[in-house]
Protein backbone atom coordinates (compact mmCIF):
# COMPACT_ATOMS: atom_id res chain seq x y z
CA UNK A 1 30.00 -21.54 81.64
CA UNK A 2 32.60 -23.33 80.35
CA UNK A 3 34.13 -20.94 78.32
CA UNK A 4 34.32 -18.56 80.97
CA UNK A 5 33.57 -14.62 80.96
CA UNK A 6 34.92 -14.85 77.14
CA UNK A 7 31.76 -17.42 76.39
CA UNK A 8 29.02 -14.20 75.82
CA UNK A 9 31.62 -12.78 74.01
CA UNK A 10 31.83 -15.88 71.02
CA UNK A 11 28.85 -15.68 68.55
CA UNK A 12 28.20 -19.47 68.78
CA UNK A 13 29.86 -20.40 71.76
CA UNK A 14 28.16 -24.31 71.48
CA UNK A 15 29.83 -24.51 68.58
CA UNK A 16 32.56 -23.43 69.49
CA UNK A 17 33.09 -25.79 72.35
CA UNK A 18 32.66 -28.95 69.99
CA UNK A 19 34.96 -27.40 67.93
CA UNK A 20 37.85 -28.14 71.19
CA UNK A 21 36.38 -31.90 71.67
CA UNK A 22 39.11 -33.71 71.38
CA UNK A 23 38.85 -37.54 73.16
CA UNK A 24 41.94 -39.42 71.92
CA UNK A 25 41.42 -39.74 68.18
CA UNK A 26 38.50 -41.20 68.84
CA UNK A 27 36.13 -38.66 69.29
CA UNK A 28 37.39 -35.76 67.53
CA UNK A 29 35.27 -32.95 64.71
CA UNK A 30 32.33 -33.36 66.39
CA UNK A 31 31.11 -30.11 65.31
CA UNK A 32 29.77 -31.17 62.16
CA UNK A 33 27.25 -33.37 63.85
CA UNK A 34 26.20 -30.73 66.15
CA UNK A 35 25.72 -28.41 62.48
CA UNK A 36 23.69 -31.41 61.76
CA UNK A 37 21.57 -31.07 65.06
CA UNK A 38 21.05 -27.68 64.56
CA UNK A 39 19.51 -27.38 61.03
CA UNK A 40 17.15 -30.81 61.65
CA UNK A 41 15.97 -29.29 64.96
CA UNK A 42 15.72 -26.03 63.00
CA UNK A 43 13.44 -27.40 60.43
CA UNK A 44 11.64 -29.77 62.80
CA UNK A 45 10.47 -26.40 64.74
CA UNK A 46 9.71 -24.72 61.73
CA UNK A 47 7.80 -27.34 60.84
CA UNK A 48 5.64 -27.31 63.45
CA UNK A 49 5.47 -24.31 64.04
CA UNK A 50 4.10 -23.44 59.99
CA UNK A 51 1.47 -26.68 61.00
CA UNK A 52 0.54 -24.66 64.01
CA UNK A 53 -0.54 -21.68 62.25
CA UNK A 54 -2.36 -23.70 59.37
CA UNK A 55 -4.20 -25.66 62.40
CA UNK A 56 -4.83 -21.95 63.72
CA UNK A 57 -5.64 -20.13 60.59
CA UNK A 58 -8.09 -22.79 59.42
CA UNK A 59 -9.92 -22.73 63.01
CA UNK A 60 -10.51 -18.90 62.56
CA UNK A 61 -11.64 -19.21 58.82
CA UNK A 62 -13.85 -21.58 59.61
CA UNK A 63 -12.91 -24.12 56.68
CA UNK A 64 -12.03 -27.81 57.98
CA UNK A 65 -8.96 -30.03 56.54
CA UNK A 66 -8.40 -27.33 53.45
CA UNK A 67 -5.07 -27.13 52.30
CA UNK A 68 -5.92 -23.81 50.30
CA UNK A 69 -4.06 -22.27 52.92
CA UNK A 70 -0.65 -24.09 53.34
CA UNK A 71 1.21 -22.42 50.41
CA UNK A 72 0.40 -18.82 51.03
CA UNK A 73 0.78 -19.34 54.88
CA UNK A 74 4.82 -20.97 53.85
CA UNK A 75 5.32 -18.68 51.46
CA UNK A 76 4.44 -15.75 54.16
CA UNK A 77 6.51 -17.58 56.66
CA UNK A 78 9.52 -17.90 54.37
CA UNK A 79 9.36 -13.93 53.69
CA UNK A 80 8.72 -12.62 57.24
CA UNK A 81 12.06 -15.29 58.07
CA UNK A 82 14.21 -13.13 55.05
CA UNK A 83 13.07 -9.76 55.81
CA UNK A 84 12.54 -9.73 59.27
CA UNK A 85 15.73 -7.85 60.52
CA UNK A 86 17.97 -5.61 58.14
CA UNK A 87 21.09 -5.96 60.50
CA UNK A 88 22.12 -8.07 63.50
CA UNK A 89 22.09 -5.04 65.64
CA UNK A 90 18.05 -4.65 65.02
CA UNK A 91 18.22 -8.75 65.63
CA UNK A 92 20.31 -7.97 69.21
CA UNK A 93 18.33 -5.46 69.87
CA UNK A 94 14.82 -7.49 69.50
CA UNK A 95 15.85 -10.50 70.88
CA UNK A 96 17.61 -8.84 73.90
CA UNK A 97 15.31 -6.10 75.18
CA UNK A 98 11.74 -6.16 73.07
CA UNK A 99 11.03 -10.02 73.21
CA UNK A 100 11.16 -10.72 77.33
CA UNK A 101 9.05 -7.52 77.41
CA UNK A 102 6.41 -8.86 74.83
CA UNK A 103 6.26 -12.50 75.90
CA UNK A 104 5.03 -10.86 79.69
CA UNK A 105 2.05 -9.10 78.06
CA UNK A 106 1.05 -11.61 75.68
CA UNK A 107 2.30 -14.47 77.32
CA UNK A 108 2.72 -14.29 81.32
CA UNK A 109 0.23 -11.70 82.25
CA UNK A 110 -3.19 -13.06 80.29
CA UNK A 111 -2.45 -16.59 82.07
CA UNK A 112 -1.52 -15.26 85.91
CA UNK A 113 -4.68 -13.48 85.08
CA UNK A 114 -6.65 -16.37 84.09
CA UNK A 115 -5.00 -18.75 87.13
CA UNK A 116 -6.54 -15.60 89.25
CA UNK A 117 -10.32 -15.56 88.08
CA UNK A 118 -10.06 -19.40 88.10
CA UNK A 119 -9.19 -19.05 92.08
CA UNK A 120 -11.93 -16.04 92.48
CA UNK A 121 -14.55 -18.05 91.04
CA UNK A 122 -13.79 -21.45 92.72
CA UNK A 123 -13.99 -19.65 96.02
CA UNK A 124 -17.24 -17.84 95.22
CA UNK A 125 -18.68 -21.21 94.03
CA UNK A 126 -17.76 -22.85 97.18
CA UNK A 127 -19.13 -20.00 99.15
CA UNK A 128 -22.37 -20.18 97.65
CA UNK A 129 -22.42 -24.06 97.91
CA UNK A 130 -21.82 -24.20 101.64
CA UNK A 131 -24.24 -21.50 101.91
CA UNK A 132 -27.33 -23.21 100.91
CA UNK A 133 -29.31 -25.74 101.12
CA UNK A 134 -29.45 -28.72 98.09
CA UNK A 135 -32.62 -29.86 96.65
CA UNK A 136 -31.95 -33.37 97.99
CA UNK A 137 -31.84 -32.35 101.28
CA UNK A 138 -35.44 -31.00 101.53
CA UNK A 139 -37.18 -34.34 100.26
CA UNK A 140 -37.30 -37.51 102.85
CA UNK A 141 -38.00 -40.79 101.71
């Protein structure tokens, strides 16, 4: 937005725009703080994101607080992150057209579903419950 129509066109256009902060010389080379930014939030996701699949993969095996399984699960991480795409174009490509398309299946489409049973079967409960009678209404004291 700020770059204009030439900002889809710049690789890393948020770095590019700290790169022209310029405040006085007061404020000036900002962008090696927002490099900075980058790789901690980088690792802080990946992070949690490798602790998420431990928590995950542990809950399927069955096993409680092992940490058999936090080397192989990095080490599988760290390979699937190297090898994943062989070019940016296959990157592009993924990002771009196959991800939106995959995150509605598994993503968007299982929880609209769920939201919709949820509805069904809150409205056949209530059904049933105005329908009859409780037990505490058939007893007098």
């Amino acid at each position: 937005m700020v770059l204009g129509p030439i900002g889809a066109k710049i690789k890393y256009s948020l770095f590019y725009i700290s790169t022209l902060i310029d405040v006085h010389d007061i404020l000036t080379r900002i962008e090696a703080v927002m490099a900075m930014s980058w790789i901690i939030g980088s690792y802080m996701k990946a992070s949690i994101v490798l602790y998420m699949i431990y928590v995950l993969f542990n809950g399927m095996v069955g096993e409680k607080e092992t940490k058999i399984f936090v080397f192989p699960l990095s080490i599988l991480c760290f390979f699937m992150s190297v090898t994943l795409y062989r070019h940016e174009l296959e990157f592009v490509e993924n990002v771009g057209i196959i991800w939106p398309l995959f995150i509605t299946i598994v993503a968007v489409i299982p929880i609209v579903l769920m939201a919709c049973i949820t509805m069904i079967k809150k409205r056949w409960k209530k059904k049933t419950d105005n329908g009859t009678m409780k037990k505490d209404q058939y007893t007098t004291t």
